[in-house]
Protein backbone atom coordinates (compact mmCIF):
# COMPACT_ATOMS: atom_id res chain seq x y z
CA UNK A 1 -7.25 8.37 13.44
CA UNK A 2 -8.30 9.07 16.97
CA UNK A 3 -11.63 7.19 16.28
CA UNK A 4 -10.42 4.11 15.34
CA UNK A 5 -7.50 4.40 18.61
CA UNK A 6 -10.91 4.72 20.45
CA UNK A 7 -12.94 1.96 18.83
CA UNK A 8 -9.58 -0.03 19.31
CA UNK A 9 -9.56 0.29 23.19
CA UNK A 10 -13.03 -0.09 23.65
CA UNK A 11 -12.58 -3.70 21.49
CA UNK A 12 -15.49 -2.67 19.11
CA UNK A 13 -12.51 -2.21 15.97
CA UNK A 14 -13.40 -4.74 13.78
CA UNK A 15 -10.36 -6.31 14.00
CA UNK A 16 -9.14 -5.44 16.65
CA UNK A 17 -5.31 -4.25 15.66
CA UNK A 18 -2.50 -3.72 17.33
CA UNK A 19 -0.41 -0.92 15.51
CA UNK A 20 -1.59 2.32 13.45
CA UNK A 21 0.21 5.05 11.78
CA UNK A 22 0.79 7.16 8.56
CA UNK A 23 2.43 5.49 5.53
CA UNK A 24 4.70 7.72 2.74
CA UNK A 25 5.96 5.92 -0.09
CA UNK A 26 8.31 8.19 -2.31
CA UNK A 27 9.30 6.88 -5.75
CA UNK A 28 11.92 9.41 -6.62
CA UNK A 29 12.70 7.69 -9.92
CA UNK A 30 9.49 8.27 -11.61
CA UNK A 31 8.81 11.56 -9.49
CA UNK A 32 5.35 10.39 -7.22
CA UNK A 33 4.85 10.11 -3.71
CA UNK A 34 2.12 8.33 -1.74
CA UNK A 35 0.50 9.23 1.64
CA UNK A 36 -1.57 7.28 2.94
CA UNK A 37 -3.73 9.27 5.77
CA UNK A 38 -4.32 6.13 8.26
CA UNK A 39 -2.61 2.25 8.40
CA UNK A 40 -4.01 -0.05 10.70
CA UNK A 41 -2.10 -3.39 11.26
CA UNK A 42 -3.59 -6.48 12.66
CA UNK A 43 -3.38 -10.39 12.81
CA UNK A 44 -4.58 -10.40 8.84
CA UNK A 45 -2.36 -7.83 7.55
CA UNK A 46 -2.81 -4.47 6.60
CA UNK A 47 -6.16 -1.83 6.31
CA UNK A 48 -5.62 1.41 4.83
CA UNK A 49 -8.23 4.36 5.66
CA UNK A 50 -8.21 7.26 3.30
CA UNK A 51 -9.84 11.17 4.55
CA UNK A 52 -11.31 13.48 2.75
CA UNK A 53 -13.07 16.57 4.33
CA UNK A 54 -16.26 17.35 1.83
CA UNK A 55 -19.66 18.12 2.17
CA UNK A 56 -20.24 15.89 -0.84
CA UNK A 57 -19.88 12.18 -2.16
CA UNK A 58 -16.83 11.60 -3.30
CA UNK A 59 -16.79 9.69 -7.23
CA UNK A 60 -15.58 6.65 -8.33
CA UNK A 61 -12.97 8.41 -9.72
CA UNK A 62 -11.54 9.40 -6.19
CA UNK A 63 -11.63 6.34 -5.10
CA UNK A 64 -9.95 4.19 -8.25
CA UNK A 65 -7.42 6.80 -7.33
CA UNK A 66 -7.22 5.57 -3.67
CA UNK A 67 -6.75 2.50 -4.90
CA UNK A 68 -4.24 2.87 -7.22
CA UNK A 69 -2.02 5.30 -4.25
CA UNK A 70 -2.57 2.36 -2.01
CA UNK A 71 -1.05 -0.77 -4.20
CA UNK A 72 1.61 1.72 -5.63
CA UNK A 73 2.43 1.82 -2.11
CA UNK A 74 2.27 -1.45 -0.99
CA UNK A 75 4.30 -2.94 -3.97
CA UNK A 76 6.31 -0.41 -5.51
CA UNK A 77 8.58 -1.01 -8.36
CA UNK A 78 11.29 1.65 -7.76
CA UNK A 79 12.13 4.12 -5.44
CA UNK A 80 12.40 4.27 -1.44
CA UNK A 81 9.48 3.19 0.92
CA UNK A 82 9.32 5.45 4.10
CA UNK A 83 6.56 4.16 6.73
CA UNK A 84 5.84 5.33 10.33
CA UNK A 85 3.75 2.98 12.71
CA UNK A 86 4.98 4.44 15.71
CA UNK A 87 8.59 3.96 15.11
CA UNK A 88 10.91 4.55 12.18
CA UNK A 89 11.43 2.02 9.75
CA UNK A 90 12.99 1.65 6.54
């Protein structure tokens, strides 16, 4: 996260946004939750960055995974959406 606050401030984020934060979804009906390691927010909408720690590629499969974590989060059909972007919201 601190990389992209730095890129940010320095202007060289392509886009440049203007909030960032951690997004949880938790879908307590069908027993899943969601974390999405880094949310940026600019004047498009919202990018989602995803961490892993590996000295290795990761697969396709990972990252189909990713994918599906981020739209469950982003339109979910049940449960509660929890989402931090410096401030609480619900």
């Amino acid at each position: 996260m601190w990389y992209l606050i730095l890129a940010n401030r320095r202007g060289v984020a392509d886009p440049v946004f203007y909030d960032i934060g951690i997004y949880f979804y938790d879908d307590v009906a069908n027993r899943r939750n969601v974390h999405l390691d880094v949310v940026t927010e600019d004047e498009k909408g919202f990018t989602s960055y995803e961490c892993k720690y590996t000295k290795e590629a990761v697969g396709k499969r990972v990252v189909e995974e990713e994918e599906k974590a981020t739209i469950l989060a982003l339109f979910p059909e049940t449960g509660s959406v929890k989402m931090w972007m410096g401030k609480d919201t619900d």
